[in-house]
C-alpha atoms as a PDB file:
ATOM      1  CA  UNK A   1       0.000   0.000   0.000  1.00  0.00           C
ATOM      2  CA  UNK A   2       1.052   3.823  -0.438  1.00  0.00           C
ATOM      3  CA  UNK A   3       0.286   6.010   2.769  1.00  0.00           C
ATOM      4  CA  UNK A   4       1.628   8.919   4.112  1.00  0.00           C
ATOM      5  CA  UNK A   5       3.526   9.131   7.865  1.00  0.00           C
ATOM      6  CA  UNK A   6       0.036   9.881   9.654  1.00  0.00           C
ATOM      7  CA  UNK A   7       1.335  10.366  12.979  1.00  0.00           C
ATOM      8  CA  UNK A   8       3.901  12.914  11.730  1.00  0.00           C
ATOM      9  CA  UNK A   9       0.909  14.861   9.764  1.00  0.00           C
ATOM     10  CA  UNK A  10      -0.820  15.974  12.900  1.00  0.00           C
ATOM     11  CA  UNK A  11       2.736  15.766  15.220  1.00  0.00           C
ATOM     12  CA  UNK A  12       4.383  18.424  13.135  1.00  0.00           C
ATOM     13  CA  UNK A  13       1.763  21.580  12.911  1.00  0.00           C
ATOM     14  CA  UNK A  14       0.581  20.454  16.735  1.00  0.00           C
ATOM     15  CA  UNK A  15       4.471  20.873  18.097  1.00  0.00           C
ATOM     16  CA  UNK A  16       4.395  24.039  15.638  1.00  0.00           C
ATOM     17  CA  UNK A  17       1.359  25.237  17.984  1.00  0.00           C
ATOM     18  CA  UNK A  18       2.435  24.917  20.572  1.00  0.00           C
ATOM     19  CA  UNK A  19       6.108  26.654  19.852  1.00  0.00           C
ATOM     20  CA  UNK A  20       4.216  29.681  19.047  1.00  0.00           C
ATOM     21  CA  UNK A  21       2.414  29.668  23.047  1.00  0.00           C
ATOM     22  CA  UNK A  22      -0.833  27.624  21.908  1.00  0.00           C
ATOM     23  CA  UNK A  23      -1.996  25.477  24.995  1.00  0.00           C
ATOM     24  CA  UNK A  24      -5.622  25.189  23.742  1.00  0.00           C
ATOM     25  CA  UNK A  25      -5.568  23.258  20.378  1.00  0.00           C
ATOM     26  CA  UNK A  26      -8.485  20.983  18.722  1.00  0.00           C
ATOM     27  CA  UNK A  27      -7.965  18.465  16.579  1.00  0.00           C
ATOM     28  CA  UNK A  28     -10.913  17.241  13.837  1.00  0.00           C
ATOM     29  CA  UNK A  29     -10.163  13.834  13.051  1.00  0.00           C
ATOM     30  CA  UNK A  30     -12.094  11.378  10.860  1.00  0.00           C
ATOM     31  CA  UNK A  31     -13.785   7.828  10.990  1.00  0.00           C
ATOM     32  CA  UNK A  32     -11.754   6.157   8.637  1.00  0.00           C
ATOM     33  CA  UNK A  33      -9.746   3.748  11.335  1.00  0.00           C
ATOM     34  CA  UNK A  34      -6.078   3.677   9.885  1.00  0.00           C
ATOM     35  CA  UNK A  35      -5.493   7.559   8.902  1.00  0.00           C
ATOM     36  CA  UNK A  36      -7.981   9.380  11.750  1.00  0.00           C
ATOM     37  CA  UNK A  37      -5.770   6.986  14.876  1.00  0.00           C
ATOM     38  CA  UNK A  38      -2.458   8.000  13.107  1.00  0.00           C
ATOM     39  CA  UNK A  39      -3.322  11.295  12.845  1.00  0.00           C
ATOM     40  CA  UNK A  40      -5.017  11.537  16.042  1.00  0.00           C
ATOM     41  CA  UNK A  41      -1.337   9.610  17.311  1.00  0.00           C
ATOM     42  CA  UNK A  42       0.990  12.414  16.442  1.00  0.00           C
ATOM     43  CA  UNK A  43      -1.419  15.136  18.072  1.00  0.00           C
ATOM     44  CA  UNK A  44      -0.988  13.576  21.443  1.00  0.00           C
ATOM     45  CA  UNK A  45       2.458  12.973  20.904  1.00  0.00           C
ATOM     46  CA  UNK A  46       3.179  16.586  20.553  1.00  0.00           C
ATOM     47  CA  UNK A  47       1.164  17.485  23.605  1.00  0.00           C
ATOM     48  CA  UNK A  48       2.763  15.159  25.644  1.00  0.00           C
ATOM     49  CA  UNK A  49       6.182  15.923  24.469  1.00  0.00           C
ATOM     50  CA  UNK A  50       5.647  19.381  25.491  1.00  0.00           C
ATOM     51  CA  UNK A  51       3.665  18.621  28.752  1.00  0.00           C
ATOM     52  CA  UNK A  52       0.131  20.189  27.212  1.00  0.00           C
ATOM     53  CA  UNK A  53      -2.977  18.417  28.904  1.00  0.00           C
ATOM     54  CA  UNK A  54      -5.030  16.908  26.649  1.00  0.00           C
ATOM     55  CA  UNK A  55      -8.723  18.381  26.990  1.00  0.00           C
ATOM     56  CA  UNK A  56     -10.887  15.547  26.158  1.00  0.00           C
ATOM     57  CA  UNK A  57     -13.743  18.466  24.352  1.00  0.00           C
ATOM     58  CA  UNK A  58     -10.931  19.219  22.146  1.00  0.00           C
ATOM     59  CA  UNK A  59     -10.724  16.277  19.928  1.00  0.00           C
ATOM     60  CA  UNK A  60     -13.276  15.801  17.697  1.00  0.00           C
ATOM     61  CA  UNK A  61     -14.214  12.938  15.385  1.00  0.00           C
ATOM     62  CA  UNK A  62     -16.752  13.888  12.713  1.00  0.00           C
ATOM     63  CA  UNK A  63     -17.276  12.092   9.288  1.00  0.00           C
ATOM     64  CA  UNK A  64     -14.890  13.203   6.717  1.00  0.00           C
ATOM     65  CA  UNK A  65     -16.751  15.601   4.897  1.00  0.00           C
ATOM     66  CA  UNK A  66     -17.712  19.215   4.436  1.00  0.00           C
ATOM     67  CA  UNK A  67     -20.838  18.697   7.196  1.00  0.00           C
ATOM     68  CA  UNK A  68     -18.305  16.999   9.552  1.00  0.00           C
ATOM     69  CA  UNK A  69     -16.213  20.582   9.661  1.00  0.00           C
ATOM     70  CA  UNK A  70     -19.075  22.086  10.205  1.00  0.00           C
ATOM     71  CA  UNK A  71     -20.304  20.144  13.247  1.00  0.00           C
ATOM     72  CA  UNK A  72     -16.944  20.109  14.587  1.00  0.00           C
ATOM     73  CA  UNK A  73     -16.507  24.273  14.507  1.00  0.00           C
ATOM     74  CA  UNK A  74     -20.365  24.286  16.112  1.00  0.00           C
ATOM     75  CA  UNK A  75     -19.043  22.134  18.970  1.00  0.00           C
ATOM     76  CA  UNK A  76     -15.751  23.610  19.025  1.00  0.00           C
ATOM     77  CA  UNK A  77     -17.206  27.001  19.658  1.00  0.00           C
ATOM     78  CA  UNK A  78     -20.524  25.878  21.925  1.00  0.00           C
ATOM     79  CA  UNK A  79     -17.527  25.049  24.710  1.00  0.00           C
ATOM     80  CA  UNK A  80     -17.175  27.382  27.688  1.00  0.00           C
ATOM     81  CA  UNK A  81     -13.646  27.455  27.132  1.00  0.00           C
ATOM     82  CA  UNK A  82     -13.182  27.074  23.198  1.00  0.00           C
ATOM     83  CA  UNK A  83      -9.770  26.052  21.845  1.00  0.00           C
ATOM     84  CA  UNK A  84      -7.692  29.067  20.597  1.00  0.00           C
ATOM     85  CA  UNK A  85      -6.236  27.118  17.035  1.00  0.00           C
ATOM     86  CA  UNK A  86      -7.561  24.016  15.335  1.00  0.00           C
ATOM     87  CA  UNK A  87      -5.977  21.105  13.122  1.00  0.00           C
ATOM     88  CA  UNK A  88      -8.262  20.037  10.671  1.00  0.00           C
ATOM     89  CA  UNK A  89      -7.332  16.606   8.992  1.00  0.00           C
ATOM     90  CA  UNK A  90      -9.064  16.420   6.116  1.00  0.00           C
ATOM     91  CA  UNK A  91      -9.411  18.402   2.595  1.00  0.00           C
ATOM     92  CA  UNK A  92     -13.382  18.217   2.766  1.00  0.00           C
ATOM     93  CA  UNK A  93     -13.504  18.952   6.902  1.00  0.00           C
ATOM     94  CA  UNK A  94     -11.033  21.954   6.221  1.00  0.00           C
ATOM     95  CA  UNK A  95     -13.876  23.553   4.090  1.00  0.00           C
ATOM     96  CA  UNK A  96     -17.052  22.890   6.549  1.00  0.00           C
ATOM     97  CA  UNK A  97     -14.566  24.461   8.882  1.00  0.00           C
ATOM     98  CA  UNK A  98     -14.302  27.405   7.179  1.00  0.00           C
ATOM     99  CA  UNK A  99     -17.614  27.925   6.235  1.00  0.00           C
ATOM    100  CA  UNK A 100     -18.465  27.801   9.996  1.00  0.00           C
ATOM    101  CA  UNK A 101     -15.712  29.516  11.244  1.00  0.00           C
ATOM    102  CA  UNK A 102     -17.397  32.894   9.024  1.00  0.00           C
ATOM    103  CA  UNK A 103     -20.848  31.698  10.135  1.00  0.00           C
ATOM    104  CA  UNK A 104     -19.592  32.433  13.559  1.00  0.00           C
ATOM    105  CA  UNK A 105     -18.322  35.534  13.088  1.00  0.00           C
ATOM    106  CA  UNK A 106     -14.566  34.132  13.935  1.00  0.00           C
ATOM    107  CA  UNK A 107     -11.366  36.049  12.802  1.00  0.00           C
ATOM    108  CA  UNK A 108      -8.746  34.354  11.336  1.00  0.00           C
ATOM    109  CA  UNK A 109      -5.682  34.347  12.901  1.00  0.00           C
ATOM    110  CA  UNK A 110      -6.788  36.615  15.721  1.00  0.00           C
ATOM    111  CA  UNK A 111     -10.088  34.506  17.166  1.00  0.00           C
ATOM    112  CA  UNK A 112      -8.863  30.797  15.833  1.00  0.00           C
ATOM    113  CA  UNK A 113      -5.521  29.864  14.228  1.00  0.00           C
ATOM    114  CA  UNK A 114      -6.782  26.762  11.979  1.00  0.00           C
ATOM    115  CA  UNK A 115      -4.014  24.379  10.311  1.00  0.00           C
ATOM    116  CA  UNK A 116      -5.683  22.620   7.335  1.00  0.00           C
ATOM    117  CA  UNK A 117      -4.887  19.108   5.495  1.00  0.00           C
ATOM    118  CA  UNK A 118      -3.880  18.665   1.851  1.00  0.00           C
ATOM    119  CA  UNK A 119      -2.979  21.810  -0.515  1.00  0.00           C
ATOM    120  CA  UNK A 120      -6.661  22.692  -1.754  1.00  0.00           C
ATOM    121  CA  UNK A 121      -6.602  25.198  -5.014  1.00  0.00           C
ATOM    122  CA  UNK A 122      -9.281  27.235  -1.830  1.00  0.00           C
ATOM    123  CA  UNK A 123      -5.190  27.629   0.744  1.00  0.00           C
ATOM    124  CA  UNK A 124      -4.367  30.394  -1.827  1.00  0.00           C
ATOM    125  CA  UNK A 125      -7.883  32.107  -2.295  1.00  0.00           C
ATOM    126  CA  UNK A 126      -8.358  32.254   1.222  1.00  0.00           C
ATOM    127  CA  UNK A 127      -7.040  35.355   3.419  1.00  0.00           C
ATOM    128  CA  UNK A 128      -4.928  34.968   5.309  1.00  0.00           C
ATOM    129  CA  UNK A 129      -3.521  31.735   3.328  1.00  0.00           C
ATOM    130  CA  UNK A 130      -3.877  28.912   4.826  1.00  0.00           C
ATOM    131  CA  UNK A 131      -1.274  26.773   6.958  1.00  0.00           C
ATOM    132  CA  UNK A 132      -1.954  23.341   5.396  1.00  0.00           C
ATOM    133  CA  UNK A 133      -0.274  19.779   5.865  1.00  0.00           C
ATOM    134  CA  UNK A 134       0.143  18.243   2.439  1.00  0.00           C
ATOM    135  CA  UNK A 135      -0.155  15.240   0.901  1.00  0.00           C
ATOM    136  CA  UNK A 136       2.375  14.511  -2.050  1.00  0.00           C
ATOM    137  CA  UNK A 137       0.229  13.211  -4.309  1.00  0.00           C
ATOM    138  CA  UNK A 138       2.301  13.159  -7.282  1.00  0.00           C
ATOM    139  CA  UNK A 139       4.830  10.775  -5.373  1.00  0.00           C
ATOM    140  CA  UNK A 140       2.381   8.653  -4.003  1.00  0.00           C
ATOM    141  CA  UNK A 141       0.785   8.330  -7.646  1.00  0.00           C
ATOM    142  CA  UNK A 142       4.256   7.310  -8.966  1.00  0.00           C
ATOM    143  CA  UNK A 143       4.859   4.794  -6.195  1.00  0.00           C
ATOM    144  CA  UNK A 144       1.323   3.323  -6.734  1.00  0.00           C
ATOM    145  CA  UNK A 145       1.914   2.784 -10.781  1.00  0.00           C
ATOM    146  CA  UNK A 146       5.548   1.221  -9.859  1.00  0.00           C
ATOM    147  CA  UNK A 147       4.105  -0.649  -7.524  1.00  0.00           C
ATOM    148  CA  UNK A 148       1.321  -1.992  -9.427  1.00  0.00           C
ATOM    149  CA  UNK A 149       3.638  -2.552 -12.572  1.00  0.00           C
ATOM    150  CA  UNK A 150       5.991  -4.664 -10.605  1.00  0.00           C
ATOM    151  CA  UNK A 151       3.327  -7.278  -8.966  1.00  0.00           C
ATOM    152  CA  UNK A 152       1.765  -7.271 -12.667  1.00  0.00           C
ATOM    153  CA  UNK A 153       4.883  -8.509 -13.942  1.00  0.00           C
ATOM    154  CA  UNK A 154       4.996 -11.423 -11.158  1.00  0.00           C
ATOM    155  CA  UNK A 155       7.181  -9.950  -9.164  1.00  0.00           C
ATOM    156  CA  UNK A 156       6.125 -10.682  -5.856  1.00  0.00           C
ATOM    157  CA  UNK A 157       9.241  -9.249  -3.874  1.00  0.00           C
ATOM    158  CA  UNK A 158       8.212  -7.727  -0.482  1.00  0.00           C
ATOM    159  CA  UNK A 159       4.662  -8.418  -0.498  1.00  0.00           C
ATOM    160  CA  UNK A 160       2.543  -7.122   0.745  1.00  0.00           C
ATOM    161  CA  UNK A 161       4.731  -3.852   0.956  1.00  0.00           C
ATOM    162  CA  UNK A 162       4.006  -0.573   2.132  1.00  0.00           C
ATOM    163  CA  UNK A 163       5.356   2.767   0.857  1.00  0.00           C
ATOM    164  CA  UNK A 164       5.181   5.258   3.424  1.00  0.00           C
ATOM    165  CA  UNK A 165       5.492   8.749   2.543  1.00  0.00           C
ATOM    166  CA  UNK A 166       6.324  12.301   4.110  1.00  0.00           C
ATOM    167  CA  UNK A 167       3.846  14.889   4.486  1.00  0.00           C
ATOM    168  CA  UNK A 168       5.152  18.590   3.375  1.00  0.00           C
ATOM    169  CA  UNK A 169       4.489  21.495   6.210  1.00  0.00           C
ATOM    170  CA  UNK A 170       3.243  25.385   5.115  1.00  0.00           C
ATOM    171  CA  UNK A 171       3.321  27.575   7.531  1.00  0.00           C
ATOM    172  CA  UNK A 172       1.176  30.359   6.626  1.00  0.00           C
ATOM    173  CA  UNK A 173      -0.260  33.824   8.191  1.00  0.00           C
ATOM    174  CA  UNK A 174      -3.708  32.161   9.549  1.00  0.00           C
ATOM    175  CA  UNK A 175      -1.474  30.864  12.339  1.00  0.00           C
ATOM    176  CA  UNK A 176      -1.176  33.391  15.293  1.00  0.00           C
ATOM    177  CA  UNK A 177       1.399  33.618  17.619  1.00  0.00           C
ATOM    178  CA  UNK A 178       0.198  33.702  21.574  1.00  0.00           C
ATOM    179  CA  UNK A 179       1.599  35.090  24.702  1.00  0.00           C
END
């Protein structure tokens, strides 16, 4: 199979968080079992490795999809003591976000710093840009079709193997630093 380091997807923008003095930080994760754990893995990681307790309201498992975003910003933001940045793990989630994030009236760094997941044509068109962890889809195309070539030809070498691949980090200006 062809997957990307999961746990390093949401380990690297959490520790970036919390370098920059964020102690209240949500994750959205999804219901698909292998990426959403992995993912969900690297976020408690981080706050571990930098002592950050883990507020239970803070991670939130919606469907991956635009409505899943959504619910997770109305939840998010219905808290007494909502988080102050969000990672959002999933191309179709990062866009419910959004759309709820405006719906609420939030600005963007200065109400909710918000880390998004795979490099949507929308990073760019949004201001500020968005901080995004991304998916190298070309690469992971490539490996797929060599992959896939080589067991068509019999080759049978490694099986079943798995091809894990790096995310790539932006940091962008929708991230706010705290005191």
């Amino acid at each position: 199979g062809i997957v990307v380091d999961n746990i390093e997807a949401a380990y690297i923008p959490t520790k970036r968080l919390i370098e920059m003095g964020h102690r209240k930080i949500a994750i959205v994760y999804g219901d698909d079992m292998y990426t959403c754990f992995g993912r969900l893995d690297g976020y408690k990681k981080a706050l571990a490795e930098y002592k950050v307790r883990l507020n239970d309201n803070y991670v939130c498992r919606q469907p991956y999809t635009m409505q899943g975003g959504i619910r997770a910003i109305d939840w998010l933001f219905g808290l007494p003591d909502p988080p102050t940045a969000v990672i959002v793990t999933s191309y179709d989630m990062t866009l419910g976000a959004f759309v709820q994030i405006n719906a609420h009236n939030l600005k963007i760094p200065e109400d909710i710093s918000i880390i998004g997941f795979d490099n949507l044509p929308l990073a760019e068109a949004i201001s500020p840009e968005l901080s995004l962890v991304e998916q190298p889809m070309e690469e992971m195309g490539i490996s797929a079709a060599k992959l896939l070539l080589k067991r068509m030809s019999g080759d049978d070498k490694n099986f079943p193997e798995i091809v894990i691949h790096k995310t790539k980090w932006h940091m962008k200006g929708n991230v706010k630093q705290r005191q």
